[in-house]
Protein backbone atom coordinates (compact mmCIF):
# COMPACT_ATOMS: atom_id res chain seq x y z
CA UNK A 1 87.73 91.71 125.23
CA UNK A 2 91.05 92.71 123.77
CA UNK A 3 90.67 96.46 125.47
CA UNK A 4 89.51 94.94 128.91
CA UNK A 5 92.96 93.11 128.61
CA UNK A 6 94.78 95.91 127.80
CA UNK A 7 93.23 97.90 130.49
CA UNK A 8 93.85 95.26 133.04
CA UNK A 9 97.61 95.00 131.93
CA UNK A 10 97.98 98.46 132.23
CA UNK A 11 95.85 99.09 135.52
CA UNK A 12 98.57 96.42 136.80
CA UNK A 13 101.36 98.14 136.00
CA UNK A 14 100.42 100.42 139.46
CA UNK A 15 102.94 103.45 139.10
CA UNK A 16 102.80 103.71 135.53
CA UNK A 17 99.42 103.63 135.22
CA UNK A 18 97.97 107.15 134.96
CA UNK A 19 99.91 108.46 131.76
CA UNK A 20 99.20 105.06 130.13
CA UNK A 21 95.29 104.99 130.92
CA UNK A 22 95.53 108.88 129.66
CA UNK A 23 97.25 107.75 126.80
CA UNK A 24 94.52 105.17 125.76
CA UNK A 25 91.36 107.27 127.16
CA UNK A 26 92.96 109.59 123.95
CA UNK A 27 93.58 106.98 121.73
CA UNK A 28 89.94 105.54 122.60
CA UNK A 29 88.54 109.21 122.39
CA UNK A 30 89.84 109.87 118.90
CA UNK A 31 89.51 106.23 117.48
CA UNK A 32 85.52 106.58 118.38
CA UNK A 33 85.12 109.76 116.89
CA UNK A 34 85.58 107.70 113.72
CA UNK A 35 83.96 106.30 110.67
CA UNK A 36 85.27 102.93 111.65
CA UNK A 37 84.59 102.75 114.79
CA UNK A 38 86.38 102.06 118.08
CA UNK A 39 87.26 98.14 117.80
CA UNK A 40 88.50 98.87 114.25
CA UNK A 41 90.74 101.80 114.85
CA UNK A 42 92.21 99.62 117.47
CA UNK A 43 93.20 96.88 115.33
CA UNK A 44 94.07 99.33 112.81
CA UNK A 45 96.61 101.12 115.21
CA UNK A 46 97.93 97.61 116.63
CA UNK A 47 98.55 96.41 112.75
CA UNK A 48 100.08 99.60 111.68
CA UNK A 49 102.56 99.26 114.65
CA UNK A 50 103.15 95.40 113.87
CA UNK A 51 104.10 96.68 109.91
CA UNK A 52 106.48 99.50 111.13
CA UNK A 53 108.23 97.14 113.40
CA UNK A 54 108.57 94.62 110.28
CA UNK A 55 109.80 97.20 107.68
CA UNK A 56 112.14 98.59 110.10
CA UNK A 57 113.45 94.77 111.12
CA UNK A 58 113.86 93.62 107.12
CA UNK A 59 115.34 96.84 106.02
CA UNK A 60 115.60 100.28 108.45
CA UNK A 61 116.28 102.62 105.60
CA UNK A 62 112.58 101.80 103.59
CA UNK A 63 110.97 102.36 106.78
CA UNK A 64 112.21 106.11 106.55
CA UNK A 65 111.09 106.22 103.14
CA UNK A 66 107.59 104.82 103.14
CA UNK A 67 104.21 106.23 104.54
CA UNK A 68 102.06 103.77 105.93
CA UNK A 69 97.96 104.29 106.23
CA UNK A 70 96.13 101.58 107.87
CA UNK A 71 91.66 101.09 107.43
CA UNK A 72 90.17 98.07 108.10
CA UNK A 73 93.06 95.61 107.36
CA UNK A 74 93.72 97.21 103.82
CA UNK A 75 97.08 98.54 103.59
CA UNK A 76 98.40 101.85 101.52
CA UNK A 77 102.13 102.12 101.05
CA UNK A 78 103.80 105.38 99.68
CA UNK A 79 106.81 107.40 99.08
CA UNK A 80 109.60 106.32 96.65
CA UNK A 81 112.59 104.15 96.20
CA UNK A 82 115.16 103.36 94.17
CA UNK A 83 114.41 99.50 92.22
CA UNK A 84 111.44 97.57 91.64
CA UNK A 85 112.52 94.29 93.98
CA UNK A 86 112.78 96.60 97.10
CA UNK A 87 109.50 97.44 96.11
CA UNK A 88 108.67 93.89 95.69
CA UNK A 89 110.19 92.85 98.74
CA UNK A 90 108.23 95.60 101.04
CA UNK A 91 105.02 93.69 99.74
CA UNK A 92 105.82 90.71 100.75
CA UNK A 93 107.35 91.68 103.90
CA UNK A 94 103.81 93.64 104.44
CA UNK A 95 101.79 90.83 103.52
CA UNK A 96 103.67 88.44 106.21
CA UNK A 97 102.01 90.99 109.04
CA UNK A 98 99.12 89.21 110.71
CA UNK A 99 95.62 91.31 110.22
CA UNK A 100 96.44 92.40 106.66
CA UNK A 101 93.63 92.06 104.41
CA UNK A 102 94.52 93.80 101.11
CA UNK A 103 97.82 96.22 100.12
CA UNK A 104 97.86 98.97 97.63
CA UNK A 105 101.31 99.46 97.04
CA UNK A 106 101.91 102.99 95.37
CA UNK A 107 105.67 103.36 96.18
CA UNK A 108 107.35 105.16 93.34
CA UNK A 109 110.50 104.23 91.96
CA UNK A 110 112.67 106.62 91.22
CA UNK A 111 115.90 107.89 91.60
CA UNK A 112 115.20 112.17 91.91
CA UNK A 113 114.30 113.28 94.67
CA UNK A 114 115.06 117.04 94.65
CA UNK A 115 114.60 119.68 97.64
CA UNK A 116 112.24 121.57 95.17
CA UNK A 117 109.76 118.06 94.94
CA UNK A 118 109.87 117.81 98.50
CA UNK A 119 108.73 120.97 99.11
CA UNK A 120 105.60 121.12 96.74
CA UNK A 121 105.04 117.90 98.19
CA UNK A 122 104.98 119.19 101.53
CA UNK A 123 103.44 122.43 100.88
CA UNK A 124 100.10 120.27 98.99
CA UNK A 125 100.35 117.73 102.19
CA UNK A 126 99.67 121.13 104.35
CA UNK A 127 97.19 122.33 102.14
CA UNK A 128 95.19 119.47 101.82
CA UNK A 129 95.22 118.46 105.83
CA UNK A 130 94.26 121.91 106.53
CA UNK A 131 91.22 121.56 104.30
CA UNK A 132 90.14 118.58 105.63
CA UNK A 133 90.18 119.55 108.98
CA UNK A 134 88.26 123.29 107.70
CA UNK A 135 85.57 121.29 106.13
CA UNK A 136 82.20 120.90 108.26
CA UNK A 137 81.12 118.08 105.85
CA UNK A 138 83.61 115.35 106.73
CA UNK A 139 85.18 114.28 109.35
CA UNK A 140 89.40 114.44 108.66
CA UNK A 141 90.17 111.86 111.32
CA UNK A 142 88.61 109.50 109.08
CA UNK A 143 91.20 109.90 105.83
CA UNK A 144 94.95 110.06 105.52
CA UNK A 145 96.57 111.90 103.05
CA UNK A 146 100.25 112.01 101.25
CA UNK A 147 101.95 113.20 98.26
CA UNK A 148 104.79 112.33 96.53
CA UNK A 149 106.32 113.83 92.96
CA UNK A 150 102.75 115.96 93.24
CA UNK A 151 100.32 112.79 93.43
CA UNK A 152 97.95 112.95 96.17
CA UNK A 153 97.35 109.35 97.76
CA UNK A 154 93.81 109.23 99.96
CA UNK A 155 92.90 106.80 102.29
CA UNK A 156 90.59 105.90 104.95
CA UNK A 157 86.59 104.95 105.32
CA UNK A 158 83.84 107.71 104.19
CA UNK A 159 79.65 107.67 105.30
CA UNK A 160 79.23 108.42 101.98
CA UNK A 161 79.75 108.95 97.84
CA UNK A 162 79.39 112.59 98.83
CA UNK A 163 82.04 112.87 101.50
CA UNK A 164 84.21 110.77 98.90
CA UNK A 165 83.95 113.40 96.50
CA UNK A 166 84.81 116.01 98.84
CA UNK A 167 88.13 114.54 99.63
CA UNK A 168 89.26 113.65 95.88
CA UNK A 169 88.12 117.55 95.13
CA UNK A 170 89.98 119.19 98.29
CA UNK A 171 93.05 117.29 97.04
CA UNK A 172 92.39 117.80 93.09
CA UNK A 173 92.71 121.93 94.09
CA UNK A 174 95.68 121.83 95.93
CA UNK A 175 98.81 123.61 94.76
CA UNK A 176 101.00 121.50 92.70
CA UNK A 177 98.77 118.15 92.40
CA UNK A 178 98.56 116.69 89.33
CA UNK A 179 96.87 113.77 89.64
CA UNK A 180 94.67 111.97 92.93
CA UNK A 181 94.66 107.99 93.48
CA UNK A 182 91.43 107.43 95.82
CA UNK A 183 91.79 104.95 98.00
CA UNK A 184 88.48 105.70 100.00
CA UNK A 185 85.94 103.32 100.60
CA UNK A 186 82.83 103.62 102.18
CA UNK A 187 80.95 102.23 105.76
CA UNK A 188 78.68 99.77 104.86
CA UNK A 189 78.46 99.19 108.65
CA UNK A 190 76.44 102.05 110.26
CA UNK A 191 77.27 102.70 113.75
């Protein structure tokens, strides 16, 4: 129902209308291609926009220094800030979002944040991504990834124990990662 609107509001829009039906045939084309299906992704994209526009309304600054993944309503935070009630006020400001089911804040507090972390960081984000997508097993579209002070965050919705253990093991032998916090759960909903 919600996509016939959407295509209706769009399709009424006249002029505009190509790039924006392009633009959701592509989000509709990737979204199906996984785990969670098409209706979920959806909601998944529309809450993940709804929590960027929050953070950024409460406090701009956070919202440059947190990564957001969205699956099925359950929230991960990461990246790092400077005092615990920040941290504790991004929670709350997360949990006032409508369609949020469950948050896993990981947001480190910390004061360093050196060029040379960055780039390991960066460098074990590429490696890991690039894995994911390499591997015929899984499916990356399914699982986001970041890293911050070398800790590899996962998210997202696996088929499978097996394609859970992939993941943690692609990101347990990347360069610089010392430690992985899963965050994968699996389909119980087969399409």
């Amino acid at each position: 129902m919600r996509l016939f609107l959407l295509l209706l509001i769009i399709l009424s829009l006249k002029s505009c209308a190509v790039p924006v039906i392009g633009g959701v045939g592509a989000i509709a084309l990737s979204s199906s291609a996984q785990e969670k299906g098409l209706g979920t992704s959806i909601n998944d994209k529309v809450i993940y926009v709804r929590l960027r526009n929050a953070i950024h309304n409460w406090n701009p600054s956070v919202s440059q220094k947190v990564s957001i993944s969205v699956d099925n309503g359950s929230i991960l935070v990461t990246g790092q800030l400077e005092n615990i009630n920040t941290k504790i006020d991004l929670t709350k400001t997360i949990w006032d979002v409508i369609g949020v089911k469950e948050v896993n804040n990981q947001v480190q507090i910390s004061k360093i944040n050196n060029l040379k972390n960055v780039a390991k960081d960066l460098a074990s984000l590429g490696e890991i991504r690039a894995k994911l997508m390499a591997s015929k097993e899984l499916n990356s579209l399914n699982f986001s990834v970041d890293v911050v002070n070398n800790i590899a965050y996962i998210s997202g919705i696996a088929s499978s124990d097996e394609e859970i253990a992939i993941v943690t093991q692609i990101a347990q032998e990347a360069r610089f990662i010392i430690e992985v916090q899963n965050f994968v759960k699996i389909n119980k909903e087969k399409r």
